[in-house]
Protein backbone atom coordinates (compact mmCIF):
# COMPACT_ATOMS: atom_id res chain seq x y z
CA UNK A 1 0.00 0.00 0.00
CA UNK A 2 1.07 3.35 -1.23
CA UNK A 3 1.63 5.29 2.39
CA UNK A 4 3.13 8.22 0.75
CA UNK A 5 6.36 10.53 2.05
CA UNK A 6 7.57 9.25 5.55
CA UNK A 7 7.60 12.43 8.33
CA UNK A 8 9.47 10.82 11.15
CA UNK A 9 7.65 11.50 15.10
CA UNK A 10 9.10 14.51 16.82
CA UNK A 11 11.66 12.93 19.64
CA UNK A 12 9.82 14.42 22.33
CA UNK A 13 6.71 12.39 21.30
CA UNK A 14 8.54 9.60 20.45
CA UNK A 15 10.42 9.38 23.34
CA UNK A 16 6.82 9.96 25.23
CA UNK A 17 5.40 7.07 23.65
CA UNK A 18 7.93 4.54 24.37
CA UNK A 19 8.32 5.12 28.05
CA UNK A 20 4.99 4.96 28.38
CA UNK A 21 4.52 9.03 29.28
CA UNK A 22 1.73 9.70 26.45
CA UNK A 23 0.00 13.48 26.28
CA UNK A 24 -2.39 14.19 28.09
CA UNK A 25 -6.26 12.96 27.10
CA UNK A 26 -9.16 15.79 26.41
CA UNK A 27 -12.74 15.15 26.47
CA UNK A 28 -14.14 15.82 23.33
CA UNK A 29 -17.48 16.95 25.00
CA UNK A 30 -15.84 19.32 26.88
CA UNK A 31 -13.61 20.76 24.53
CA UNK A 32 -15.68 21.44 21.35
CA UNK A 33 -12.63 23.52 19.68
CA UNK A 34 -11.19 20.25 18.69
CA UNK A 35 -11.72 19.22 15.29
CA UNK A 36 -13.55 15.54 16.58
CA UNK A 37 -16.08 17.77 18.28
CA UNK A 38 -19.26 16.82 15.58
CA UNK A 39 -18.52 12.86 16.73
CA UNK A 40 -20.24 13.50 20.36
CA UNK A 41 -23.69 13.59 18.73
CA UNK A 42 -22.81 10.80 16.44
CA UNK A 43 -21.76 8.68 19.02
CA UNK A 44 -24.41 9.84 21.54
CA UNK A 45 -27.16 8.75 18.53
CA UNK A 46 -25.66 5.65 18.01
CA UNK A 47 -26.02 4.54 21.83
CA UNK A 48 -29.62 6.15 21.78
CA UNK A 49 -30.64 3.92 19.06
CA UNK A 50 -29.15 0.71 20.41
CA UNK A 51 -26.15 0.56 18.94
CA UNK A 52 -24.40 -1.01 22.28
CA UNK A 53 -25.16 0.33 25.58
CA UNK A 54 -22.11 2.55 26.14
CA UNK A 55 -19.20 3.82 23.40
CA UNK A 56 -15.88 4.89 24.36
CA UNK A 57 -13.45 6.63 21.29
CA UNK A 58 -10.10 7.39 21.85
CA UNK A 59 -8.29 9.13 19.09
CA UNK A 60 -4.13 10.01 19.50
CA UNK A 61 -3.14 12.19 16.31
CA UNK A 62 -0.27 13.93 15.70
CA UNK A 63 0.58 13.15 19.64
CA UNK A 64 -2.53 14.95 20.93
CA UNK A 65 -5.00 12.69 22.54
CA UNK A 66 -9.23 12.80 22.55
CA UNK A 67 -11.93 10.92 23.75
CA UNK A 68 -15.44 10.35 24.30
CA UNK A 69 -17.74 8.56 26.33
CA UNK A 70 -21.06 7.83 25.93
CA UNK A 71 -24.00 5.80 27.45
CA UNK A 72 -23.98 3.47 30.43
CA UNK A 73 -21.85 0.29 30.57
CA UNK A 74 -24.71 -2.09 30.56
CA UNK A 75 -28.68 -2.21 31.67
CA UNK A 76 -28.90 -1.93 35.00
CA UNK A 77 -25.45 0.35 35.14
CA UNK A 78 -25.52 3.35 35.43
CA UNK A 79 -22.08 3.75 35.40
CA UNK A 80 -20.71 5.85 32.16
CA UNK A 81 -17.86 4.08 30.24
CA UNK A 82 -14.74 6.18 29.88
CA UNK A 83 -11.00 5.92 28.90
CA UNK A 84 -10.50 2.97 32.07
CA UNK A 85 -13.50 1.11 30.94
CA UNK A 86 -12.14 -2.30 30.59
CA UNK A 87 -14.01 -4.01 27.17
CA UNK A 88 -13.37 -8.19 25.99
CA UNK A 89 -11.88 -6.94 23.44
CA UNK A 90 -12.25 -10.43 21.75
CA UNK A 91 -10.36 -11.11 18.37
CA UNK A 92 -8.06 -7.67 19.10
CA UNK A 93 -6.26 -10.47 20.81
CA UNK A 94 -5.17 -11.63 17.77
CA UNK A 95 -3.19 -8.27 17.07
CA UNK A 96 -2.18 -7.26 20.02
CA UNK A 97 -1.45 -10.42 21.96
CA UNK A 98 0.28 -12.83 19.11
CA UNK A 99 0.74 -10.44 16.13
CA UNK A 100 3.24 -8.36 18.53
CA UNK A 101 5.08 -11.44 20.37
CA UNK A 102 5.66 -12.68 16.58
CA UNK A 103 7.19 -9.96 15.68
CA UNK A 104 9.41 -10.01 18.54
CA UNK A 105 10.29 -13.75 17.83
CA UNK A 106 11.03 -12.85 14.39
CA UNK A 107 13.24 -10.12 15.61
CA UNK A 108 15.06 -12.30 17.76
CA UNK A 109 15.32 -14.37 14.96
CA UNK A 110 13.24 -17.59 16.55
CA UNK A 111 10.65 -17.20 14.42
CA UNK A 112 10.50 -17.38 10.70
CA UNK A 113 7.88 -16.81 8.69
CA UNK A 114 8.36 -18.73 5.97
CA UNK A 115 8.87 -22.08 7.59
CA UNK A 116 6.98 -24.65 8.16
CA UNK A 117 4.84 -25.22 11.49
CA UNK A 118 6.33 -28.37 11.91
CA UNK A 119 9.36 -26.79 12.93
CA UNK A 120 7.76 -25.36 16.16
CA UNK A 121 5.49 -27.86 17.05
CA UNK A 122 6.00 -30.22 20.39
CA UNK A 123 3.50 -32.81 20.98
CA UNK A 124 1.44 -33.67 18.32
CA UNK A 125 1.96 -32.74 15.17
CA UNK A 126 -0.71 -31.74 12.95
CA UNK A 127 -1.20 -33.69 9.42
CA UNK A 128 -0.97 -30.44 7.42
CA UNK A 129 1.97 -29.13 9.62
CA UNK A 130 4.75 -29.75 6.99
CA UNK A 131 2.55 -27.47 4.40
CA UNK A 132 1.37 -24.61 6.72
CA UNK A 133 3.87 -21.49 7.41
CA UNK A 134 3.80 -19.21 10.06
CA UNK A 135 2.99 -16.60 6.85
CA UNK A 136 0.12 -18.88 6.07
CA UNK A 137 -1.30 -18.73 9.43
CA UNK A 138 -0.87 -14.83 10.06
CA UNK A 139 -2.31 -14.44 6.61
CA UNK A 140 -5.51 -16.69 7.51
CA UNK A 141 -4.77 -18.63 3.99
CA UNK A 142 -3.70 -21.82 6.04
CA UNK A 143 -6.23 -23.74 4.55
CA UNK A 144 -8.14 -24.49 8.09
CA UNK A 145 -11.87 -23.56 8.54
CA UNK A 146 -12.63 -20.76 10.17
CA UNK A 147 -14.49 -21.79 13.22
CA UNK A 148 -15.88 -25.07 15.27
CA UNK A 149 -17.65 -25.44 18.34
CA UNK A 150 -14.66 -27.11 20.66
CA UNK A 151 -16.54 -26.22 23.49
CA UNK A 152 -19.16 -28.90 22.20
CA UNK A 153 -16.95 -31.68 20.98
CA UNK A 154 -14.59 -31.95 23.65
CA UNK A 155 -14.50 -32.54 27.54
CA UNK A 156 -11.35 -30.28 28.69
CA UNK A 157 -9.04 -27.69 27.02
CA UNK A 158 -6.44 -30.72 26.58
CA UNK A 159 -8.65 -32.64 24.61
CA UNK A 160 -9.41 -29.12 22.72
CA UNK A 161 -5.93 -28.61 21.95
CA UNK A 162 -5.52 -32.11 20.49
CA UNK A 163 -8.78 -31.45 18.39
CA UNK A 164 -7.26 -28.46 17.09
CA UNK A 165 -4.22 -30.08 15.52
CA UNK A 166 -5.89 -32.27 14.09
CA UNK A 167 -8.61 -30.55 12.53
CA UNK A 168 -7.77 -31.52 8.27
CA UNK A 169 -7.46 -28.35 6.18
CA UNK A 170 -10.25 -27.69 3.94
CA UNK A 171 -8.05 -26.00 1.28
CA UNK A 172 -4.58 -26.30 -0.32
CA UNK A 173 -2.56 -23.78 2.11
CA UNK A 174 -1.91 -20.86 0.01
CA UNK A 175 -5.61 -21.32 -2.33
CA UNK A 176 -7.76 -18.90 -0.50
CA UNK A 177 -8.36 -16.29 2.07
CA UNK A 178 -10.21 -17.89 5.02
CA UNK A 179 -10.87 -15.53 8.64
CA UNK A 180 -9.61 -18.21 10.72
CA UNK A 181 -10.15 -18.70 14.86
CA UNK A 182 -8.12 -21.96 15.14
CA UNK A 183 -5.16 -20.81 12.67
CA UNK A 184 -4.17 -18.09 15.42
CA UNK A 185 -5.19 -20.86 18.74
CA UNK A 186 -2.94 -22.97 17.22
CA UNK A 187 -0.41 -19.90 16.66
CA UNK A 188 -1.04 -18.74 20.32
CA UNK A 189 0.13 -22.11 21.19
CA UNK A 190 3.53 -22.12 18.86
CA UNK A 191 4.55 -18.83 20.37
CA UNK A 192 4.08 -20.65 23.51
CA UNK A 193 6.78 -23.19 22.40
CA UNK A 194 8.98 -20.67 20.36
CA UNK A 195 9.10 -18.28 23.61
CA UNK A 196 9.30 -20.61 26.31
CA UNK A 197 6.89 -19.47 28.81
CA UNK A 198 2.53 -19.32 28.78
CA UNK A 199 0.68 -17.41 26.43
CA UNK A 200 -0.42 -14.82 29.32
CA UNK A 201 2.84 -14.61 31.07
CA UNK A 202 3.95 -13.59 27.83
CA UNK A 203 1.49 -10.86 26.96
CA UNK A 204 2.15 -9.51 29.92
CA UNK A 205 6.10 -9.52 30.32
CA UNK A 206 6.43 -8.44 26.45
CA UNK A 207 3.98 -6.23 25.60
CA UNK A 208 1.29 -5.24 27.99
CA UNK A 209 3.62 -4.15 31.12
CA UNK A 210 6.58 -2.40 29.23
CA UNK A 211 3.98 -0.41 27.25
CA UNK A 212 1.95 0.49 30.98
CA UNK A 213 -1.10 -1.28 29.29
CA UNK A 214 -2.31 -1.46 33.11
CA UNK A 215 -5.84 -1.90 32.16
CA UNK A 216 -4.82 -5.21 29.37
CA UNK A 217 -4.82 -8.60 30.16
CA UNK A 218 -6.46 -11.99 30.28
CA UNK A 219 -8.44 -13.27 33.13
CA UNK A 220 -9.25 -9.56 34.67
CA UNK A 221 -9.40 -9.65 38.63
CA UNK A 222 -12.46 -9.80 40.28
CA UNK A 223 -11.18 -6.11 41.57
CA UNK A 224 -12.11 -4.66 37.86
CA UNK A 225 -15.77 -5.77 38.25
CA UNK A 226 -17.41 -2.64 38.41
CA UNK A 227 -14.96 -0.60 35.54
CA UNK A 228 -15.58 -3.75 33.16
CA UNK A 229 -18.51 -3.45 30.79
CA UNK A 230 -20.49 -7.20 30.66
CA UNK A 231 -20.91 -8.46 27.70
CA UNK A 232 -23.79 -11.43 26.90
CA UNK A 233 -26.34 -13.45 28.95
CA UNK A 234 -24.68 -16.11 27.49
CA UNK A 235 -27.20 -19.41 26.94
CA UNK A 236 -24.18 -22.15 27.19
CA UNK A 237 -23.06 -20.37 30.61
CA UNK A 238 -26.76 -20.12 31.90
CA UNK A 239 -25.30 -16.35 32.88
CA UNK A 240 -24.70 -12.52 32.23
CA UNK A 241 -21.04 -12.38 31.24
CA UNK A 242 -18.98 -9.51 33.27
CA UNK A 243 -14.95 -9.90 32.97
CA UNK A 244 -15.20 -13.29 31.56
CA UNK A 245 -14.07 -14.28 27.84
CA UNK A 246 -17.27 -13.90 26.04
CA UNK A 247 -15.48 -16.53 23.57
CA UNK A 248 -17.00 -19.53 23.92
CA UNK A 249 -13.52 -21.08 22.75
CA UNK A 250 -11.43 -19.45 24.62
CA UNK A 251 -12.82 -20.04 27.30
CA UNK A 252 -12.86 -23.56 27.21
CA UNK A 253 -9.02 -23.34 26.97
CA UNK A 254 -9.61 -21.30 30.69
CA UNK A 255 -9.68 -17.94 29.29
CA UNK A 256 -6.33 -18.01 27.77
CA UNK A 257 -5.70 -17.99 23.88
CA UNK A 258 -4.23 -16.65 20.68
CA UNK A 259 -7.62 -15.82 19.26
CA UNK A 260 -9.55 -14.04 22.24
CA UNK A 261 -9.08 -13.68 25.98
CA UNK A 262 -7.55 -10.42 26.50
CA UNK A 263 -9.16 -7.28 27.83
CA UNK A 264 -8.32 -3.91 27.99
CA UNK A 265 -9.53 -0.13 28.23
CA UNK A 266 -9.58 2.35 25.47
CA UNK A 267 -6.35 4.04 27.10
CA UNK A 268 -4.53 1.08 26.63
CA UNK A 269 -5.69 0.47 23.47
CA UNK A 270 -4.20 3.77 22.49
CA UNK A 271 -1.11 3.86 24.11
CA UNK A 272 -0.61 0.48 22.01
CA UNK A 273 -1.53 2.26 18.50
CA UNK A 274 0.68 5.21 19.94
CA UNK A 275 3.84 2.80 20.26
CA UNK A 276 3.44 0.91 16.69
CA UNK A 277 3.32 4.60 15.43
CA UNK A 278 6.29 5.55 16.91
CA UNK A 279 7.76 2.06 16.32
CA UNK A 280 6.80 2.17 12.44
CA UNK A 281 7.94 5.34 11.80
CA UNK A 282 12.02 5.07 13.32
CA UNK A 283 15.21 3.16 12.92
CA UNK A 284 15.43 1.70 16.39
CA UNK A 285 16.90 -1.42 17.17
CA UNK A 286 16.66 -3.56 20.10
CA UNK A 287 18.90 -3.36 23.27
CA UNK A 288 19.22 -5.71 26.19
CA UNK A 289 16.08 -5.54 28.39
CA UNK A 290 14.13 -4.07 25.98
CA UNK A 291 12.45 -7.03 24.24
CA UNK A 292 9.32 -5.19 23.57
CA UNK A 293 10.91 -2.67 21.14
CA UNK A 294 10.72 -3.75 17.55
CA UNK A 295 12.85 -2.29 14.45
CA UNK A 296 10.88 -0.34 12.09
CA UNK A 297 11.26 -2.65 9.32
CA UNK A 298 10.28 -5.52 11.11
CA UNK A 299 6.90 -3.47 12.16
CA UNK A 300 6.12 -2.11 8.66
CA UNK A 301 6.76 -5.86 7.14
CA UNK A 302 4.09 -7.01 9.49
CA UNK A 303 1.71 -3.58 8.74
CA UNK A 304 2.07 -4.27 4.76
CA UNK A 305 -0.41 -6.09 2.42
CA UNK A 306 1.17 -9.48 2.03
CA UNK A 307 -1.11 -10.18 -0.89
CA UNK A 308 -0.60 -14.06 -0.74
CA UNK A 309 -4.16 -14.47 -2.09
CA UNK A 310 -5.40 -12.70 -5.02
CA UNK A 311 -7.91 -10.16 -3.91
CA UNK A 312 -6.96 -10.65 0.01
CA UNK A 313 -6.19 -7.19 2.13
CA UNK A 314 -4.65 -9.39 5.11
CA UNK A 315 -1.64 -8.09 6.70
CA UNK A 316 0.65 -10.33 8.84
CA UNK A 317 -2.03 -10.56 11.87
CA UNK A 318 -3.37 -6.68 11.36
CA UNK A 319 -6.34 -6.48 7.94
CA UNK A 320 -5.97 -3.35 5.74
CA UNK A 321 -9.08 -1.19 5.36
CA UNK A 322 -10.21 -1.48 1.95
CA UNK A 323 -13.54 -0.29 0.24
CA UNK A 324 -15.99 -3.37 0.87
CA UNK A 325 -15.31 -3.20 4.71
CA UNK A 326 -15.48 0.62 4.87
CA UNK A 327 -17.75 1.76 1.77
CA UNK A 328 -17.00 5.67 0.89
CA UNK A 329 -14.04 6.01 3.44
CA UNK A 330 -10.55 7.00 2.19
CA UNK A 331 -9.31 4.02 3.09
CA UNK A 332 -5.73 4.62 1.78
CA UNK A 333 -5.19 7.08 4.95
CA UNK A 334 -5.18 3.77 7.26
CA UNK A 335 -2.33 1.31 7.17
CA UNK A 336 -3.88 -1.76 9.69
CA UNK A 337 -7.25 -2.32 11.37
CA UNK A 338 -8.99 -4.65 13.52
CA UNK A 339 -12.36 -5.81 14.61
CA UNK A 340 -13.41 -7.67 17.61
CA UNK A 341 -16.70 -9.52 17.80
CA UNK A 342 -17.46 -8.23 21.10
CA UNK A 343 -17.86 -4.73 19.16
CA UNK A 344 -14.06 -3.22 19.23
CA UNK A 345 -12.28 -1.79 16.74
CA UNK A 346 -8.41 -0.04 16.19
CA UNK A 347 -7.27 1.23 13.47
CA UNK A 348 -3.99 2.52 12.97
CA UNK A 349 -1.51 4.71 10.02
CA UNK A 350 2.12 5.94 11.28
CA UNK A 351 2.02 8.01 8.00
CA UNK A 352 -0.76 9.88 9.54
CA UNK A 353 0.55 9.66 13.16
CA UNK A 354 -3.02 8.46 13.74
CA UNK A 355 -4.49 5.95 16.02
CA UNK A 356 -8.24 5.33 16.56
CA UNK A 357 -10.17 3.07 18.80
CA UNK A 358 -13.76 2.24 18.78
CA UNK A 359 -14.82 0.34 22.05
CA UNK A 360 -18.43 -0.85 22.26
CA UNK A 361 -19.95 -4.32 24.00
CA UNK A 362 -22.57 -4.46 21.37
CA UNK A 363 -23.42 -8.41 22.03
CA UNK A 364 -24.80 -7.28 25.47
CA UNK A 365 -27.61 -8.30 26.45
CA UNK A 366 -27.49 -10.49 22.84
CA UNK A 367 -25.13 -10.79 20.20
CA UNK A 368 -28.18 -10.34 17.86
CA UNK A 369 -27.23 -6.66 17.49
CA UNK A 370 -25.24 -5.29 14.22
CA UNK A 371 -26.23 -1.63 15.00
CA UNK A 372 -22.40 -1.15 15.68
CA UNK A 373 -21.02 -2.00 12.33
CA UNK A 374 -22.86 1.48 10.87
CA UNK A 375 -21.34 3.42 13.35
CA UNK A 376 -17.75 2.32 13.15
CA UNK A 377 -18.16 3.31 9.60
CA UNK A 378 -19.64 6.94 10.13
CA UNK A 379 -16.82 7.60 12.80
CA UNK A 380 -13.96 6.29 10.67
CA UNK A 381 -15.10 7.99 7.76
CA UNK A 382 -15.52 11.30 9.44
CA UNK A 383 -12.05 10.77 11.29
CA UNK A 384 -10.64 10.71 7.97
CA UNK A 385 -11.99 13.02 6.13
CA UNK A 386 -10.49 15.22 8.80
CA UNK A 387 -7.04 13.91 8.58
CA UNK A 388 -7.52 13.65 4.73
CA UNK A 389 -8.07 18.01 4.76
CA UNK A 390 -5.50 18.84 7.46
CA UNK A 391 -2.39 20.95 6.53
């Protein structure tokens, strides 16, 4: 993708960013001089038509942060959601979680991306693992389905795992483009092996806690109760979900996974956008104790159309906006986005020195609610058309 003339991040942001001291955030209801002022009433209509109970945006743009907060975290809550409202923020997981620790394997040069799975794999070894890269699983055109109901075919997260691997492909790895849950469990799992230490200990040693995500992680604490929106009277769990994996999946593997399981607040979701911006956009190279800092070029490799499909907009872990997902946005003025099923969304372009976050729990009380989907296209359209007319 065409990202135009590089403008490298001032050093006093940059520096900001990456030790975790980020601007300070303004309220974009009280502060109607800033140019996002127009997306209060958008936002507030959304939630008044039933869009999700509460909406929280966060916006960081040339190093100045905004946000706004709207509704009430759930029916029977009054409670307002705001920048520490802790969200599932469901298949985000797959970006934030595994997308960033592979880049830090590949880095460190024990991961690479062209080789086969078989290479990483202890225990049992899948059928198709000699055919499947770790490309072909980042890219979702492994060849394995997109979804199944583990939670309903097996009796404990070990039997799950085994179920996993051997799941048969239903394509030739490398045919088609195919969203796929248990391409990134199983990757959760490798990264696992490759790293040498759990999938949560490792979201939380490499990228959560050296980027002061201190709202991010899996299996919240019974302490964030009453900052965490709930999510669905789930039918399976015969209760309303609050701070537990809404995933049906992941939590059959006890909350823990490479697909879903992490949570997180709107801050930290920016502060995370904030540091692939600044990460993107210089020449820094890892020292000792800093394995959370990633080279440039390893970042923009994993930002960039791989275009292993014909027609596919995937990314290594991130998607790249294009005009079927956002109809009539610019969509050349984002590098990366991501959805989460829960109703989140990030998008990010270093180019820009933009990061935006959409953080809804649309699926409560139901998932039977798509009211979401028009808003994250009104606010990313109007965000850009913005950036798109700046000087």
């Amino acid at each position: 993708m065409n990202r135009g003339k590089r403008r490298f991040v001032p050093m006093v942001v940059a520096v900001a960013l990456l030790v975790g001291c980020a601007p300070a955030s303004r309220s974009l209801a009280t502060d109607p001089a800033t140019p996002w002022a127009p997306l209060t009433h958008l936002i507030d209509s959304a939630v008044a038509v039933g869009a999700a109970p509460g909406v929280v945006l966060g916006i960081s743009w040339r190093g100045q942060q905004f946000y706004h907060g709207s509704g009430k975290l759930g029916r029977g809550i009054n409670r307002r959601p705001d920048l520490e409202t802790v969200y599932d923020l469901a298949s985000l997981t797959k970006v934030i979680g595994v997308t960033t620790l592979a880049m830090q394997a590949v880095n460190e040069g024990k991961l690479d991306l062209d080789a086969p799975v078989s290479g990483y794999v202890r225990g049992r070894i899948p059928p198709w693992a000699g055919q499947v890269t770790i490309r072909h699983l980042m890219t979702h055109t492994s060849g394995l389905p997109a979804h199944r109901r583990f939670w309903e075919l097996t009796p404990n997260a070990d039997s799950m795992s085994a179920l996993v691997r051997a799941t048969p492909l239903d394509t030739v790895p490398g045919a088609r483009m195919v969203y796929s849950d248990l391409g990134l469990i199983f990757l959760g799992q490798l990264m696992e092996t490759v790293l040498g230490a759990p999938l949560d200990q490792l979201v939380a040693e490499r990228v959560t806690r050296p980027l002061g995500m201190v709202g991010a992680r899996y299996l919240p604490p019974d302490s964030w109760r009453s900052r965490t929106a709930p999510t669905e009277q789930d039918p399976w769990r015969g209760r309303m979900l609050r701070g537990e994996v809404h995933d049906e999946n992941a939590a059959f593997l006890g909350g823990v996974s490479g697909h879903a399981g992490l949570f997180g607040s709107t801050r930290d979701l920016v502060r995370f956008g904030e540091w692939l911006v600044a990460a993107e956009r210089s020449q820094g190279t890892v020292t000792s104790g800093e394995r959370w800092w990633v080279p440039g070029s390893i970042v923009q490799n994993f930002m960039s159309r791989q275009e292993m499909v014909p027609g596919s907009s995937r990314a290594l872990g991130w998607d790249t906006p294009t005009e079927q997902a956002l109809p009539g946005v610019a969509t050349e003025l984002f590098t990366v986005w991501h959805t989460g099923f829960t109703g989140t969304a990030i998008w990010v372009d270093p180019t820009h020195q933009l990061v935006l976050v959409l953080m809804t729990n649309r699926v409560h009380p139901t998932r039977d609610n798509s009211r979401h989907v028009a808003l994250r296209r009104e606010v990313a359209s109007y965000v850009l058309r913005r950036v798109a007319s700046a000087p």
